[in-house]
Protein backbone atom coordinates (compact mmCIF):
# COMPACT_ATOMS: atom_id res chain seq x y z
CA UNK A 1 -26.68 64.77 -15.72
CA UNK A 2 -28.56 62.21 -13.25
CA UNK A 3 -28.54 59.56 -16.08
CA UNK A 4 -24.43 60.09 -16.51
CA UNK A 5 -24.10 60.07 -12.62
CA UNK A 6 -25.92 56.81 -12.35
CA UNK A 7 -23.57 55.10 -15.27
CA UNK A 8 -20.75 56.03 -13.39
CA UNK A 9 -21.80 54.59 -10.40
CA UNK A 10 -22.59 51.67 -11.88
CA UNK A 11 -19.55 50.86 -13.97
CA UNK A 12 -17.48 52.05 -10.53
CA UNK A 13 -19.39 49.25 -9.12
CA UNK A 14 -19.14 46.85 -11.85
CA UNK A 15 -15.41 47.61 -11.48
CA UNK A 16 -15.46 46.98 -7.80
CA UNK A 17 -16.96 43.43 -7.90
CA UNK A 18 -14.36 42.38 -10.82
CA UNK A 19 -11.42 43.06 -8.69
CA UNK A 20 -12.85 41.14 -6.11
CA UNK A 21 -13.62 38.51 -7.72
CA UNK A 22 -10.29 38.52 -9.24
CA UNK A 23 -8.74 38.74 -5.87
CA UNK A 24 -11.04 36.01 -4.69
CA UNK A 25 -9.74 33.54 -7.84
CA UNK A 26 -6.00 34.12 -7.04
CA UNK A 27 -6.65 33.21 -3.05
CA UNK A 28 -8.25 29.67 -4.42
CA UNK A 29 -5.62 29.29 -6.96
CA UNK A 30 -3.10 29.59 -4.24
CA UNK A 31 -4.73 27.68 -1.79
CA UNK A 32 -4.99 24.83 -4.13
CA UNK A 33 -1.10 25.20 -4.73
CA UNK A 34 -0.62 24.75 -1.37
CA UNK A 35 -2.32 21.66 -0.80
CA UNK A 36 -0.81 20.23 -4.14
CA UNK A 37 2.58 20.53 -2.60
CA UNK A 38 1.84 19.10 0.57
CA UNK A 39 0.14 16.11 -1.60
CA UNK A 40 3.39 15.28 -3.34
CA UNK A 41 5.17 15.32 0.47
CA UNK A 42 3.63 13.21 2.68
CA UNK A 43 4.60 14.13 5.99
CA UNK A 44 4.04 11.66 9.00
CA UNK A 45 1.57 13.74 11.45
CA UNK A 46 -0.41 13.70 14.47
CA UNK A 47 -3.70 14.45 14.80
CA UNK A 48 -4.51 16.51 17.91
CA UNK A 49 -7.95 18.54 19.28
CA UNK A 50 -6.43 21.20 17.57
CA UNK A 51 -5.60 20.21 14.08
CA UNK A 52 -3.21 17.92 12.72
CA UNK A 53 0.18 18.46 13.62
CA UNK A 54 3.67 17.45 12.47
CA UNK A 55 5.59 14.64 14.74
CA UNK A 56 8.82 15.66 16.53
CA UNK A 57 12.38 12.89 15.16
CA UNK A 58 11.33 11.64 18.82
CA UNK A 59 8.50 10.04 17.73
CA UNK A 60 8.86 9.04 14.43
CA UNK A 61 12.26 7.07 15.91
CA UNK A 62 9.15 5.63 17.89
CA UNK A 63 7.29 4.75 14.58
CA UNK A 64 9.81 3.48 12.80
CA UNK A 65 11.37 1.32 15.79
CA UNK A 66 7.86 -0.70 15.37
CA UNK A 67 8.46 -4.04 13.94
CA UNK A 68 5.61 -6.95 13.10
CA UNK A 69 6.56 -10.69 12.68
CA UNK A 70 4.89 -13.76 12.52
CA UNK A 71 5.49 -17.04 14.12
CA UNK A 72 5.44 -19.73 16.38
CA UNK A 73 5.02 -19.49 20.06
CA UNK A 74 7.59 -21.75 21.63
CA UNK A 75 8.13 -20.79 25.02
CA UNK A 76 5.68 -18.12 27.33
CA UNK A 77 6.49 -17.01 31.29
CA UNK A 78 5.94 -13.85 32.52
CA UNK A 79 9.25 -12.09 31.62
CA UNK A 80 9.08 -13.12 28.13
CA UNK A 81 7.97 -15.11 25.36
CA UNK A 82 9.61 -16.73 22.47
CA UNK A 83 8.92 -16.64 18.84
CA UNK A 84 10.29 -19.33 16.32
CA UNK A 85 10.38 -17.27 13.21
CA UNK A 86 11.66 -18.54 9.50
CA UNK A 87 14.68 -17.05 10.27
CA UNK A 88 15.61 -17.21 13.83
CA UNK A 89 14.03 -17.78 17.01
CA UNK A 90 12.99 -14.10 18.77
CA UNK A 91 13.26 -13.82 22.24
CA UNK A 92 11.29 -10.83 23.18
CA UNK A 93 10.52 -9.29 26.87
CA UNK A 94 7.15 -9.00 28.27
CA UNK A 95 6.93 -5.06 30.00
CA UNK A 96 4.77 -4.55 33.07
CA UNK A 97 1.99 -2.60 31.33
CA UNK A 98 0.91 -1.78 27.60
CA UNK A 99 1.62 -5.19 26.13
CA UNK A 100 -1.95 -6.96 24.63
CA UNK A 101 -2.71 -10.51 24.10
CA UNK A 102 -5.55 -11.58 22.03
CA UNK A 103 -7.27 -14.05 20.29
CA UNK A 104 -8.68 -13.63 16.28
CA UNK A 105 -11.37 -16.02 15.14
CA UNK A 106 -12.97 -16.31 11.70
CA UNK A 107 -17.14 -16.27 12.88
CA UNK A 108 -19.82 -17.90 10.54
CA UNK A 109 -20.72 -15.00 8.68
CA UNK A 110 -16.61 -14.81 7.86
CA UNK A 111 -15.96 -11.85 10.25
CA UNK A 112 -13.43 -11.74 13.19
CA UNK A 113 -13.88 -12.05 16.04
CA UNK A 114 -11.30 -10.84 18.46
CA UNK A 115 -11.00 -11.47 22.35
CA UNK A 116 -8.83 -10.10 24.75
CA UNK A 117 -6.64 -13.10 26.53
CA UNK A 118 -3.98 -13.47 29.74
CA UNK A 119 -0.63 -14.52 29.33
CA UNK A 120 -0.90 -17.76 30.38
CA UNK A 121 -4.30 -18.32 28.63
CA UNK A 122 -1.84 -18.18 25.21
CA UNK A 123 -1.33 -21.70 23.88
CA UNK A 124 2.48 -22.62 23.07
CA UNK A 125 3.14 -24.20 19.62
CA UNK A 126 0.54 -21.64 18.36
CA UNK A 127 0.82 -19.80 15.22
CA UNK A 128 1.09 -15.77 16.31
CA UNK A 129 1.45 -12.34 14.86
CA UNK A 130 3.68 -10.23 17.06
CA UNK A 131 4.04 -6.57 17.11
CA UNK A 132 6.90 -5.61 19.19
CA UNK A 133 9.20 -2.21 19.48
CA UNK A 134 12.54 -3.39 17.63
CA UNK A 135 14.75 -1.23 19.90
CA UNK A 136 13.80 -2.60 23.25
CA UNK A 137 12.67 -5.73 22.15
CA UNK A 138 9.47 -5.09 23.76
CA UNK A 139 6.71 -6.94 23.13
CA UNK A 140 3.51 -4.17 22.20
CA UNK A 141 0.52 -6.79 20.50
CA UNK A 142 0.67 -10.93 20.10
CA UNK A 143 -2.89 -11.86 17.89
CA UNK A 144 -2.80 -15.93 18.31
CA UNK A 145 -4.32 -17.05 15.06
């Protein structure tokens, strides 16, 4: 009888750890669904303390309004500056904080070297990349090449 008892505890147990680790394969399984399908769409996102976390229309109007251009620096003073582009020349307004001016040099060992610059140290007739916020017409980064 002790011999029969023990079987049937053991198969019970036996049991027992199957369905778990059945239930354990179908919680992967799903969680690798999950992040498939969030894979296939990308969705633009924030990263927080938190966690990651989706961006409100507010901002990515924000993101999107960004626009980069490169050109020639015709004409600096401290409202605005003036970039001769292929196209058209791009008058763009200088706002009282969060604008950056800098300076990108190739070093010996062929890496850049980039230094923070004034407004007025910025050469005219200088070849520029310009990132400013298309809506405004804000000017956000000017790298003088």
């Amino acid at each position: 009888m002790g011999e029969k008892n023990s079987k049937i505890v053991l198969t019970a147990l036996i049991i027992i750890l199957v369905i778990i680790a059945v239930v354990f394969v179908i919680m992967v399984m799903n969680k690798d669904k999950q992040s498939m399908s969030q894979e296939t769409m990308p969705e633009i996102t924030q990263e927080t303390e938190e966690g990651v976390t989706p961006l409100t229309e507010e901002k990515k109007e924000e993101l999107a309004a960004i626009k980069n251009t490169t050109g020639t620096l015709t004409s600096i003073d401290i409202g605005a500056i003036v970039v001769s582009t292929q196209e058209r020349d791009l008058t763009l307004k200088i706002p009282q904080e969060g604008a950056s001016f800098v300076t990108q040099t190739i070093q010996e060992d062929e890496s850049f070297l980039i230094e923070e610059i004034g407004l007025f140290d910025i050469p005219t007739d200088s070849e520029a990349d310009v990132q400013y916020n298309g809506t405004t017409n804000e000017v956000m980064l000017v790298v003088v090449k």
